[in-house]
C-alpha atoms as a PDB file:
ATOM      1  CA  UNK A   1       1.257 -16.200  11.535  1.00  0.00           C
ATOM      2  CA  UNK A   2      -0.382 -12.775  11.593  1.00  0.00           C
ATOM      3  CA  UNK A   3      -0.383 -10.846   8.393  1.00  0.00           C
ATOM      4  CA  UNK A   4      -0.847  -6.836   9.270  1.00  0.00           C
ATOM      5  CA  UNK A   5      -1.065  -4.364   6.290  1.00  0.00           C
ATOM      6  CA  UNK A   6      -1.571  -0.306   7.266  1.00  0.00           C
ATOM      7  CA  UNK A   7      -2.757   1.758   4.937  1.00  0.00           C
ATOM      8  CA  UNK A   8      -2.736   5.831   5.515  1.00  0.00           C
ATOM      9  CA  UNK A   9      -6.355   7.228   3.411  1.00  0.00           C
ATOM     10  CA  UNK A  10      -5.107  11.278   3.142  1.00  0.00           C
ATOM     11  CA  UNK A  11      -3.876  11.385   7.197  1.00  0.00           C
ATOM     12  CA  UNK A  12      -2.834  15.029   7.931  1.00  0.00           C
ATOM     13  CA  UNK A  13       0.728  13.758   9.746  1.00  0.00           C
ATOM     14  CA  UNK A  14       2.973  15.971  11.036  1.00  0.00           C
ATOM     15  CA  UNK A  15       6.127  14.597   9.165  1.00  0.00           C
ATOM     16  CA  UNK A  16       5.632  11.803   6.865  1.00  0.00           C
ATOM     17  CA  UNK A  17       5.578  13.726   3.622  1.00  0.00           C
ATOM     18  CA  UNK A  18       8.080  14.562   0.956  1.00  0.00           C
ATOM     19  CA  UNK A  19       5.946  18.196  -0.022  1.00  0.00           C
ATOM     20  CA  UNK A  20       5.779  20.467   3.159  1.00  0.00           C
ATOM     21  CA  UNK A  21       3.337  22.631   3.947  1.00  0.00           C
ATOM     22  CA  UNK A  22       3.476  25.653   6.501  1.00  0.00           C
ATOM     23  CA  UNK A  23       0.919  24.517   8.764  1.00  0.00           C
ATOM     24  CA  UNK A  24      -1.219  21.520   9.646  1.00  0.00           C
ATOM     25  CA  UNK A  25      -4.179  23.237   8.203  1.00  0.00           C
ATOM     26  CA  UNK A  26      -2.708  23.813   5.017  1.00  0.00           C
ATOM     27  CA  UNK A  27      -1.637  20.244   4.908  1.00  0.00           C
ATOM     28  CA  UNK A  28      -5.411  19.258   6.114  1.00  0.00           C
ATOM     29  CA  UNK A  29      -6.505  21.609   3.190  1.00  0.00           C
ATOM     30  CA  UNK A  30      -4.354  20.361   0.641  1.00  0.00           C
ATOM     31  CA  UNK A  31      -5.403  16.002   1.327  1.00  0.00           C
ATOM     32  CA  UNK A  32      -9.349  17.335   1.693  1.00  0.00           C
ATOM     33  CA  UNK A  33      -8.961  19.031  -1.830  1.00  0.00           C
ATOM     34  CA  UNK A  34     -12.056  17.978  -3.547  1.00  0.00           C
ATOM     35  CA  UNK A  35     -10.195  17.298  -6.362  1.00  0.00           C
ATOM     36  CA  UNK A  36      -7.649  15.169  -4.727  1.00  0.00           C
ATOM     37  CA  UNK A  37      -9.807  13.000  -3.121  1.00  0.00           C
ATOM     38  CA  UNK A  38     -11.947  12.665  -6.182  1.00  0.00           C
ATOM     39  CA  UNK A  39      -9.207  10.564  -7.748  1.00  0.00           C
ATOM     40  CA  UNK A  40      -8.154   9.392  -4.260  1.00  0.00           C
ATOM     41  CA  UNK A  41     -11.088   7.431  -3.898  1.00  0.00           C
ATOM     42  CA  UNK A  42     -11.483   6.507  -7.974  1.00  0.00           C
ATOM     43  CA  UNK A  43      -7.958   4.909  -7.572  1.00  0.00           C
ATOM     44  CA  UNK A  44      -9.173   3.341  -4.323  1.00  0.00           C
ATOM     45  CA  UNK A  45     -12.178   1.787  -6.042  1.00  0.00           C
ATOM     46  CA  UNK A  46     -10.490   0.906  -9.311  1.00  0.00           C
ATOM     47  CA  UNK A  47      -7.058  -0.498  -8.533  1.00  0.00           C
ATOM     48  CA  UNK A  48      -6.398  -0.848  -4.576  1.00  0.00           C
ATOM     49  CA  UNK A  49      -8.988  -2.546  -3.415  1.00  0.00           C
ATOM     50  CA  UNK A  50     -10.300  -5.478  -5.804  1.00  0.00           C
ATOM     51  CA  UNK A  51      -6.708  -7.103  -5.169  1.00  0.00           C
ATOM     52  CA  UNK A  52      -7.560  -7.302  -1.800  1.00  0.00           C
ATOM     53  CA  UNK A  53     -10.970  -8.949  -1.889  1.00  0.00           C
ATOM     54  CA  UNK A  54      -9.476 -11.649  -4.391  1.00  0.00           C
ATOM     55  CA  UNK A  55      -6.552 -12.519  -2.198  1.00  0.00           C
ATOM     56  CA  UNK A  56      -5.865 -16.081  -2.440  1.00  0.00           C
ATOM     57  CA  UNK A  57      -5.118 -16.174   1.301  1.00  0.00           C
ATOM     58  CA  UNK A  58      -8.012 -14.207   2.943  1.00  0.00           C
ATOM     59  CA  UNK A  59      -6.067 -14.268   6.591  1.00  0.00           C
ATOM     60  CA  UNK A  60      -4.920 -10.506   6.887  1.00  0.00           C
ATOM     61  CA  UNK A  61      -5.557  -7.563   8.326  1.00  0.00           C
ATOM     62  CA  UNK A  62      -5.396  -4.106   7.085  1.00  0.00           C
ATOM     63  CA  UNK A  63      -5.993  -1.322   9.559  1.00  0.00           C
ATOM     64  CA  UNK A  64      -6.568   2.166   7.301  1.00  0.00           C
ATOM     65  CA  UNK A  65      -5.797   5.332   9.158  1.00  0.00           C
ATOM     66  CA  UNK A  66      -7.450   8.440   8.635  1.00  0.00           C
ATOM     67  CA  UNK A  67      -7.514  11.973  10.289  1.00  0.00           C
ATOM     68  CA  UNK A  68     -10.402  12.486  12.918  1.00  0.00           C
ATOM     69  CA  UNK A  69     -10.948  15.727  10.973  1.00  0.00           C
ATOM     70  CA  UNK A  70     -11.944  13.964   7.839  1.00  0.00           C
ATOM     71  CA  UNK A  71     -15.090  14.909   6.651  1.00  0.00           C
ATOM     72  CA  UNK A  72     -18.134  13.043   6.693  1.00  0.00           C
ATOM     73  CA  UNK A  73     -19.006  12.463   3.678  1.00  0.00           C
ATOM     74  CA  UNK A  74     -15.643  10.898   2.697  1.00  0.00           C
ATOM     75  CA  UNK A  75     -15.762   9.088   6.198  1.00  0.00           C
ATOM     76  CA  UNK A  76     -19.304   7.260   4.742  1.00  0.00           C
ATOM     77  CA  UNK A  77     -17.697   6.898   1.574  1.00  0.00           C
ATOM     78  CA  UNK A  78     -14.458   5.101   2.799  1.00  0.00           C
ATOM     79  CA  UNK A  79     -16.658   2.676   4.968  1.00  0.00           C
ATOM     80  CA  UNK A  80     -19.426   2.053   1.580  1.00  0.00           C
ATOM     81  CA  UNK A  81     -16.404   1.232  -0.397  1.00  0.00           C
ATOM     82  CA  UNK A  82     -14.346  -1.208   1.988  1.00  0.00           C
ATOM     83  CA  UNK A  83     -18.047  -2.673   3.538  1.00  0.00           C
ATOM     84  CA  UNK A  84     -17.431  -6.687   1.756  1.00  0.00           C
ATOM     85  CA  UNK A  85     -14.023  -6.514   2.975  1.00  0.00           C
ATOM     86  CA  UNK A  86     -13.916  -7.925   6.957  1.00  0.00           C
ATOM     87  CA  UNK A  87     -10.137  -7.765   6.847  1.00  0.00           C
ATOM     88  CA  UNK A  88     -10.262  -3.711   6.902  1.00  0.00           C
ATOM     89  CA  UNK A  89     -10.138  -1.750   9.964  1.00  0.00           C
ATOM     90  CA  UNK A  90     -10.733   1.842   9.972  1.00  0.00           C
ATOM     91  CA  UNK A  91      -8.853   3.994  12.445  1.00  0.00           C
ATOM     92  CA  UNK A  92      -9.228   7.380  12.956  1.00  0.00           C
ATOM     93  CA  UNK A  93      -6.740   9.528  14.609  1.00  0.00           C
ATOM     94  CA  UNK A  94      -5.632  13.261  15.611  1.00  0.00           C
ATOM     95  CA  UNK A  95      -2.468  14.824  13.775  1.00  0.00           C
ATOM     96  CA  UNK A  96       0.713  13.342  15.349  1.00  0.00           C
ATOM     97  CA  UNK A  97       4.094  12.670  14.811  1.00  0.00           C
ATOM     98  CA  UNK A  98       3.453  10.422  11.348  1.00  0.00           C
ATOM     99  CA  UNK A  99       6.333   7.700  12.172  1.00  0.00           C
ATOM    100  CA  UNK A 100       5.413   6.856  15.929  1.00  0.00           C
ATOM    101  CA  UNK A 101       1.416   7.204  15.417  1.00  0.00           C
ATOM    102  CA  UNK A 102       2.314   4.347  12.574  1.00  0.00           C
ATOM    103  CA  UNK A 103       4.429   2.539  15.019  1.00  0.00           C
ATOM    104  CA  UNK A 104       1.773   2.508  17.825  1.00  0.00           C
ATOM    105  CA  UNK A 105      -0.893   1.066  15.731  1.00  0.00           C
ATOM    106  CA  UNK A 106       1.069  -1.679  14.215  1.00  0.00           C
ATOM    107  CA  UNK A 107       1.859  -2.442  17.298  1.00  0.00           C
ATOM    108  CA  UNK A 108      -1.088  -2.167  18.954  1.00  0.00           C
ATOM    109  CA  UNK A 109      -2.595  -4.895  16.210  1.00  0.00           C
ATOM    110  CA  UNK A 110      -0.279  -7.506  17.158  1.00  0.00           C
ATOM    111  CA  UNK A 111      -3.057  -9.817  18.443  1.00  0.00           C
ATOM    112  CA  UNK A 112      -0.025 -11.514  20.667  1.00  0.00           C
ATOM    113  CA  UNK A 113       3.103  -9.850  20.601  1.00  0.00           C
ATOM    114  CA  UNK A 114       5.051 -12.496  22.016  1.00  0.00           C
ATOM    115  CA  UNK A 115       4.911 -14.363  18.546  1.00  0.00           C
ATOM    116  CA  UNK A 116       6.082 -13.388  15.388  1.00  0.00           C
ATOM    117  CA  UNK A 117       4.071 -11.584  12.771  1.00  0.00           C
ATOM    118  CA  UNK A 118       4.724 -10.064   8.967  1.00  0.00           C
ATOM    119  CA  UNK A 119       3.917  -6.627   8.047  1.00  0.00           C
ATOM    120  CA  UNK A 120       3.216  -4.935   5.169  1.00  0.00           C
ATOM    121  CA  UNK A 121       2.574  -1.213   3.480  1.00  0.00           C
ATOM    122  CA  UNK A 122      -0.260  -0.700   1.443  1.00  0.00           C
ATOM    123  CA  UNK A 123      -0.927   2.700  -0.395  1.00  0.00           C
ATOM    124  CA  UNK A 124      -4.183   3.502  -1.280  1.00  0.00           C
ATOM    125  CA  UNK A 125      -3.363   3.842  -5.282  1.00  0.00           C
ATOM    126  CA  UNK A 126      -1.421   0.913  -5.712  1.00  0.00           C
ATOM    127  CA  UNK A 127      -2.000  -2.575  -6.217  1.00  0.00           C
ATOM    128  CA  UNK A 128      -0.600  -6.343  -5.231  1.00  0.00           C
ATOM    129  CA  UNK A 129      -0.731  -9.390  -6.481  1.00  0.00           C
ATOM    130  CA  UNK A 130      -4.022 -11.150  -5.760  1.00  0.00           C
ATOM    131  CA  UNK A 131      -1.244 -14.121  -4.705  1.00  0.00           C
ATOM    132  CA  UNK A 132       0.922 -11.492  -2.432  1.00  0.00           C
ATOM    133  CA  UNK A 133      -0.400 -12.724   1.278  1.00  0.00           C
ATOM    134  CA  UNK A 134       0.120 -16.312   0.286  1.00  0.00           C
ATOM    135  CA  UNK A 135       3.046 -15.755  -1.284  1.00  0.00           C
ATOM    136  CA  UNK A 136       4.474 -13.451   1.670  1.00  0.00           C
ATOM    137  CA  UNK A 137       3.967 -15.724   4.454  1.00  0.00           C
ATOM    138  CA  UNK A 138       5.325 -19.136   1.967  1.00  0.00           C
ATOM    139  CA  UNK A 139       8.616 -16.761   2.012  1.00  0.00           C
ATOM    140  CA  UNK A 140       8.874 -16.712   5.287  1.00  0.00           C
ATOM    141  CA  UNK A 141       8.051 -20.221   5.503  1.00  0.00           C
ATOM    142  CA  UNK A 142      11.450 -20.710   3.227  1.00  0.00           C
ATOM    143  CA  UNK A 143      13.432 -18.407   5.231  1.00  0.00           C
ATOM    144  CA  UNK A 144      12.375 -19.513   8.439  1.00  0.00           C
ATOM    145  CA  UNK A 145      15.979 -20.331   9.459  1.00  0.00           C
ATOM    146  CA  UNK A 146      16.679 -16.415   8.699  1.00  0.00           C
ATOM    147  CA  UNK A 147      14.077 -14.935  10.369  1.00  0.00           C
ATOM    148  CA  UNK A 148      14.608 -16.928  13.651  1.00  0.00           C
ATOM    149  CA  UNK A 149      18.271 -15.616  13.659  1.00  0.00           C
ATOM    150  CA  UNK A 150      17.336 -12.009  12.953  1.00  0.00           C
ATOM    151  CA  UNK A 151      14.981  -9.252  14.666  1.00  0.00           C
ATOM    152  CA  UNK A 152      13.474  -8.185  11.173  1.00  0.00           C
ATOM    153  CA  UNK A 153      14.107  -9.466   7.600  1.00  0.00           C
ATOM    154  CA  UNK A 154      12.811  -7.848   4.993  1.00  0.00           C
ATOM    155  CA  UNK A 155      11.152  -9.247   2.509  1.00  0.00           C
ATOM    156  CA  UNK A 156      10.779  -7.933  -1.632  1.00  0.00           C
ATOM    157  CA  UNK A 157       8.642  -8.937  -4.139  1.00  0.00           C
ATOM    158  CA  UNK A 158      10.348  -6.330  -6.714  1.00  0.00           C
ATOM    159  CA  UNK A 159       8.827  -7.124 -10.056  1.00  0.00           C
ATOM    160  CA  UNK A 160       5.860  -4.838 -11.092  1.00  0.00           C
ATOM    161  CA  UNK A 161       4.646  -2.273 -12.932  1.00  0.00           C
ATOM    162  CA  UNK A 162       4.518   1.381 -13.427  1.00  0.00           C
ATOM    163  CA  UNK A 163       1.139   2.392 -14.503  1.00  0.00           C
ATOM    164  CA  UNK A 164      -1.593   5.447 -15.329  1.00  0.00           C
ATOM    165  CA  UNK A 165      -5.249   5.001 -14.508  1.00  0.00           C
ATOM    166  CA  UNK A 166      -7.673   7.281 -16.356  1.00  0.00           C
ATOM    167  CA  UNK A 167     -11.011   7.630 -18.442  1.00  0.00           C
ATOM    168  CA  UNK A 168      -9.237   6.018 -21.323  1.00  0.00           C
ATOM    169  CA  UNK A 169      -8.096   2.851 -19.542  1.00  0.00           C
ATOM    170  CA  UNK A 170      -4.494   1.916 -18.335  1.00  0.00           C
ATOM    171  CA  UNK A 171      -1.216   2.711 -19.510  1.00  0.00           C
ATOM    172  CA  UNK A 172       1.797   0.526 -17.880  1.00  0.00           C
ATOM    173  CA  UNK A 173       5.159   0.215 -18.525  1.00  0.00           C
ATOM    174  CA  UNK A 174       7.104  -3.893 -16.369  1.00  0.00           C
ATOM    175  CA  UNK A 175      10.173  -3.006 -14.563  1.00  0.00           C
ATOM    176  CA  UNK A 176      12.521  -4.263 -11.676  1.00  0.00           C
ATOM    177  CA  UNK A 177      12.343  -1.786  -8.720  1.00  0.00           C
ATOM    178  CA  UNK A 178      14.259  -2.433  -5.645  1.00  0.00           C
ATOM    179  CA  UNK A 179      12.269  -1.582  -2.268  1.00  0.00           C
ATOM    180  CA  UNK A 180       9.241   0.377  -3.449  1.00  0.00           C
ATOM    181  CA  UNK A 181       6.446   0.313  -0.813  1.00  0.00           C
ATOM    182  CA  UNK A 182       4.240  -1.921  -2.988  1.00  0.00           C
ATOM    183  CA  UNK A 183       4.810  -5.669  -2.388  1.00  0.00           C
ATOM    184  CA  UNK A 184       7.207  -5.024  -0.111  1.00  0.00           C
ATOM    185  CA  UNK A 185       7.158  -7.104   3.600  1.00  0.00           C
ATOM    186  CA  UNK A 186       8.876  -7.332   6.530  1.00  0.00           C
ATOM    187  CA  UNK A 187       9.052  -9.953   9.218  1.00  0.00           C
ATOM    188  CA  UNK A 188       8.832  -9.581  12.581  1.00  0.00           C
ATOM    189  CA  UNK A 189      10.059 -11.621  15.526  1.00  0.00           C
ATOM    190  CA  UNK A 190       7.886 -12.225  18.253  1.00  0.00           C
ATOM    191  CA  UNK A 191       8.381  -9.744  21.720  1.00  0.00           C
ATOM    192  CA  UNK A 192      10.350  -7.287  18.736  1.00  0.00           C
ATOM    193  CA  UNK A 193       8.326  -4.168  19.145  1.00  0.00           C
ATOM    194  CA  UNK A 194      10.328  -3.009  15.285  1.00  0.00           C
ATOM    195  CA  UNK A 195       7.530  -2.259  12.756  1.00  0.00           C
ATOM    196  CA  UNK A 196       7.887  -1.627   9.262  1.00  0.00           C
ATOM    197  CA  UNK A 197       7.283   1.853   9.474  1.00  0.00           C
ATOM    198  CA  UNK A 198      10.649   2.191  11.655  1.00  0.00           C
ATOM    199  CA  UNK A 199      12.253   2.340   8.484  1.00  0.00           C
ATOM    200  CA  UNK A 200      11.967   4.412   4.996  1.00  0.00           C
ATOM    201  CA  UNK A 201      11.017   1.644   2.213  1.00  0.00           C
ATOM    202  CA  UNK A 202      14.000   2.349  -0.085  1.00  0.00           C
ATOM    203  CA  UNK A 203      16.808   2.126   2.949  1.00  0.00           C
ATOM    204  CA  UNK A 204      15.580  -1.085   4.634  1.00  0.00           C
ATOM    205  CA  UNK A 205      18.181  -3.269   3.371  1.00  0.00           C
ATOM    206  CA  UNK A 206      20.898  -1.209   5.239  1.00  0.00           C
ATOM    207  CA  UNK A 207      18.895  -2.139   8.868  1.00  0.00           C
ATOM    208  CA  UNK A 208      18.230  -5.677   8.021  1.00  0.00           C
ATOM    209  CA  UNK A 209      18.898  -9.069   5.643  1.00  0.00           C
ATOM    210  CA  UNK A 210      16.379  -8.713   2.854  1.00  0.00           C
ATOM    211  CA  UNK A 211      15.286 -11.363   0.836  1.00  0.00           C
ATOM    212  CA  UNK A 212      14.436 -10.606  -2.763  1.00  0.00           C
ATOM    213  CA  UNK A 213      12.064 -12.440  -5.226  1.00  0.00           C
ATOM    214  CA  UNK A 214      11.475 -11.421  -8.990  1.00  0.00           C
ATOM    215  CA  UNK A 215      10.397 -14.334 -10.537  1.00  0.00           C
ATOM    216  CA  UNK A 216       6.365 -12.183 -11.239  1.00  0.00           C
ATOM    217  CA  UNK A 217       5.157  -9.351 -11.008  1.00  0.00           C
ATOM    218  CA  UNK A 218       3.429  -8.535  -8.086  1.00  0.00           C
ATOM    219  CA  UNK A 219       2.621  -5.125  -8.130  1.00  0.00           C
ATOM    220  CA  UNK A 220       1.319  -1.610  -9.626  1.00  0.00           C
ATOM    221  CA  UNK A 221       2.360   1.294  -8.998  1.00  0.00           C
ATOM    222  CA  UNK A 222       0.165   4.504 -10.395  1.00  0.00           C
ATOM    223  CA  UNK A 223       1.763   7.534 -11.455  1.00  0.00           C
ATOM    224  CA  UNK A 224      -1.161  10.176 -11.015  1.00  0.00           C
ATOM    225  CA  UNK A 225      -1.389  13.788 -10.049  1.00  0.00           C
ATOM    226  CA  UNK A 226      -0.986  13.937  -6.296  1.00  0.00           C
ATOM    227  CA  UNK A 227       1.436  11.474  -5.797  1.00  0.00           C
ATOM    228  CA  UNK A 228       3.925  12.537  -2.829  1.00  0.00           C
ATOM    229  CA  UNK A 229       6.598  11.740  -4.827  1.00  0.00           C
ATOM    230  CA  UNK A 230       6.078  13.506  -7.919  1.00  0.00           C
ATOM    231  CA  UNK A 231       5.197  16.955  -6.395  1.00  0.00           C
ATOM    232  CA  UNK A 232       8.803  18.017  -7.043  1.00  0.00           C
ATOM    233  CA  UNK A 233      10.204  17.501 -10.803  1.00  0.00           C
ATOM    234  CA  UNK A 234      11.063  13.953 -11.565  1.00  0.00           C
ATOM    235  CA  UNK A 235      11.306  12.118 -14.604  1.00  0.00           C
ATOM    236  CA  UNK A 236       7.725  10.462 -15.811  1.00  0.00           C
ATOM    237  CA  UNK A 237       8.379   6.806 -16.576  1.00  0.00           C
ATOM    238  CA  UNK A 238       7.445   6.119 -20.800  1.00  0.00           C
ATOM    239  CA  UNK A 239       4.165   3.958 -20.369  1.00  0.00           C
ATOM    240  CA  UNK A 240       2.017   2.185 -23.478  1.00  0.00           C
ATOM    241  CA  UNK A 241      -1.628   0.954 -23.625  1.00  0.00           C
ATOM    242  CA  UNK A 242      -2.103  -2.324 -22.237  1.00  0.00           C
ATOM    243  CA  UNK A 243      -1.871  -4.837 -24.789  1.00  0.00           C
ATOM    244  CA  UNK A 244      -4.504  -7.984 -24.612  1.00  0.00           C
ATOM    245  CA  UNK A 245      -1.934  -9.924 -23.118  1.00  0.00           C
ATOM    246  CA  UNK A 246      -1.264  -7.473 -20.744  1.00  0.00           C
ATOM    247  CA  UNK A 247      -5.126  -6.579 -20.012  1.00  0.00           C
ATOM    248  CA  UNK A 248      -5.427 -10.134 -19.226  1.00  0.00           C
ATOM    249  CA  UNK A 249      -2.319 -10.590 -16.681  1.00  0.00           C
ATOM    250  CA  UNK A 250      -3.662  -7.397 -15.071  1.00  0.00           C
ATOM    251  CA  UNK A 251      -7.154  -8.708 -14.322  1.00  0.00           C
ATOM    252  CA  UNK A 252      -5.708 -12.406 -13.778  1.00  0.00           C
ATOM    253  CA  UNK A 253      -3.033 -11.127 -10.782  1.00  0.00           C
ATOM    254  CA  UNK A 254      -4.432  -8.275  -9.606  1.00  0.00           C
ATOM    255  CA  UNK A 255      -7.795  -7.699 -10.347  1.00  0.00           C
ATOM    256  CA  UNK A 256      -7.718  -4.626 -12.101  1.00  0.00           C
ATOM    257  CA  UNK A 257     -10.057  -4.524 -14.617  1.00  0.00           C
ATOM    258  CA  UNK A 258      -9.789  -2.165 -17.743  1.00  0.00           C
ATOM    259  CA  UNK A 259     -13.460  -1.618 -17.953  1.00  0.00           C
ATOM    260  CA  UNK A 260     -13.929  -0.999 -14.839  1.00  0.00           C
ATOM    261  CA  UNK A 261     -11.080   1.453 -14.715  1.00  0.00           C
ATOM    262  CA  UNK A 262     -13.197   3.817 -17.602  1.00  0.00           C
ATOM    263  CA  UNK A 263     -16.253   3.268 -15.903  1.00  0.00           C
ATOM    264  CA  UNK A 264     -14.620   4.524 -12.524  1.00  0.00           C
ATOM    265  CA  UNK A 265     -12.884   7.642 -14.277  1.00  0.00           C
ATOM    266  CA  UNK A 266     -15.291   8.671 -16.147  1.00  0.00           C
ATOM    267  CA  UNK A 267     -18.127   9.324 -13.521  1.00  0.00           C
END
């Protein structure tokens, strides 16, 4: 069964976030910020991507859109950085309305859209488990009763953590969170043209059956400075050093490695 992940690297959509801005080139300015992509691509390198190149189950593919107006230099850099990883396809597109440009290019992956395939989200500052594809399609394997009565069924791995990537290392804080975009999946039947982007991450479950699994964690979820979600005032989660134990689950199930975290912040 297909496994598609999208990934949006700083595309200027009209729609799509929580901060407005007045114009499409303010909202262009505002993602090219030098200093926001500084620590765009430093959580790129440091956290999202080395769970991807030590997933268990190597069969995915994860199509990264970016705005045809993105410079250069951080066009080069984006294709340096994801180079050892075949899975990644880079797409570049024009401003457009954020939810159908989403829909057309999950669609337009479905390498036969007459069977069934399972989708994913993947922000660019987060991680997964390095376990999450296999694990994702064995759910569906266990469900497959489920998903052959149903058009979509959700699927949440909701165990993770919180965390803050800097020069001094990581700070993370385990929690239960219901339908964040990390580790979350989604099943598709096949001729269903439904993607996951149809449908805001935290409000799934009232479109489809969702089937929830908490047994690990399976994700990590940065807190940093341009998140969407924490332009307006919301509460900042209480995080601690990593402890050895901890140090060692993060590099063990998702890759992240505290040294390599400094390293990467402190260039």
């Amino acid at each position: 069964m297909q496994v598609i992940g999208l990934c949006r690297f700083s595309y200027p959509a009209l729609g799509g976030f929580q901060v407005e801005h007045d114009s499409i080139e303010d909202r262009i300015a505002y993602l090219y910020d030098e200093a926001r992509m500084e620590e765009r691509f430093r959580l790129l390198e440091a956290i999202a991507l080395p769970c991807l190149r030590e997933q268990t189950d190597p069969d995915f593919d994860l199509i990264m859109v970016i705005g045809d107006s993105l410079p250069r230099a951080y066009r080069d850099r984006l294709r340096d950085l994801t180079a050892d990883l075949p899975q990644v396809q880079i797409r570049a597109e024009p401003p457009r309305r954020h939810r159908e440009v989403m829909k057309e290019i999950l669609n337009s992956a479905r390498k036969d859209p007459g069977q069934p395939c399972l989708q994913f989200r993947f922000d660019d500052d987060d991680a997964v488990s390095v376990d999450f594809v296999e694990r994702l399609r064995a759910a569906a394997g266990d469900c497959s009763g489920l998903m052959r009565r149903n058009k979509s069924v959700a699927i949440d791995f909701n165990r993770g953590y919180l965390a803050e990537a800097g020069p001094d290392g990581i700070s993370a804080a385990e929690g239960v969170y219901s339908y964040f975009t990390a580790a979350l999946g989604m099943h598709v039947r096949g001729g269903c043209p439904l993607t996951i982007m149809n449908f805001a991450h935290n409000r799934i479950n009232r479109f489809m059956p969702t089937v929830t699994i908490t047994d690990a964690p399976m994700f990590v979820r940065t807190h940093n400075r341009f998140n969407d979600s924490r332009q307006k005032a919301v509460k900042s989660p209480d995080l601690a050093p990593l402890t050895a134990e901890q140090a060692g689950e993060f590099e063990a199930r998702f890759a992240i490695r505290a040294p390599q975290v400094q390293e990467v912040f402190q260039r």
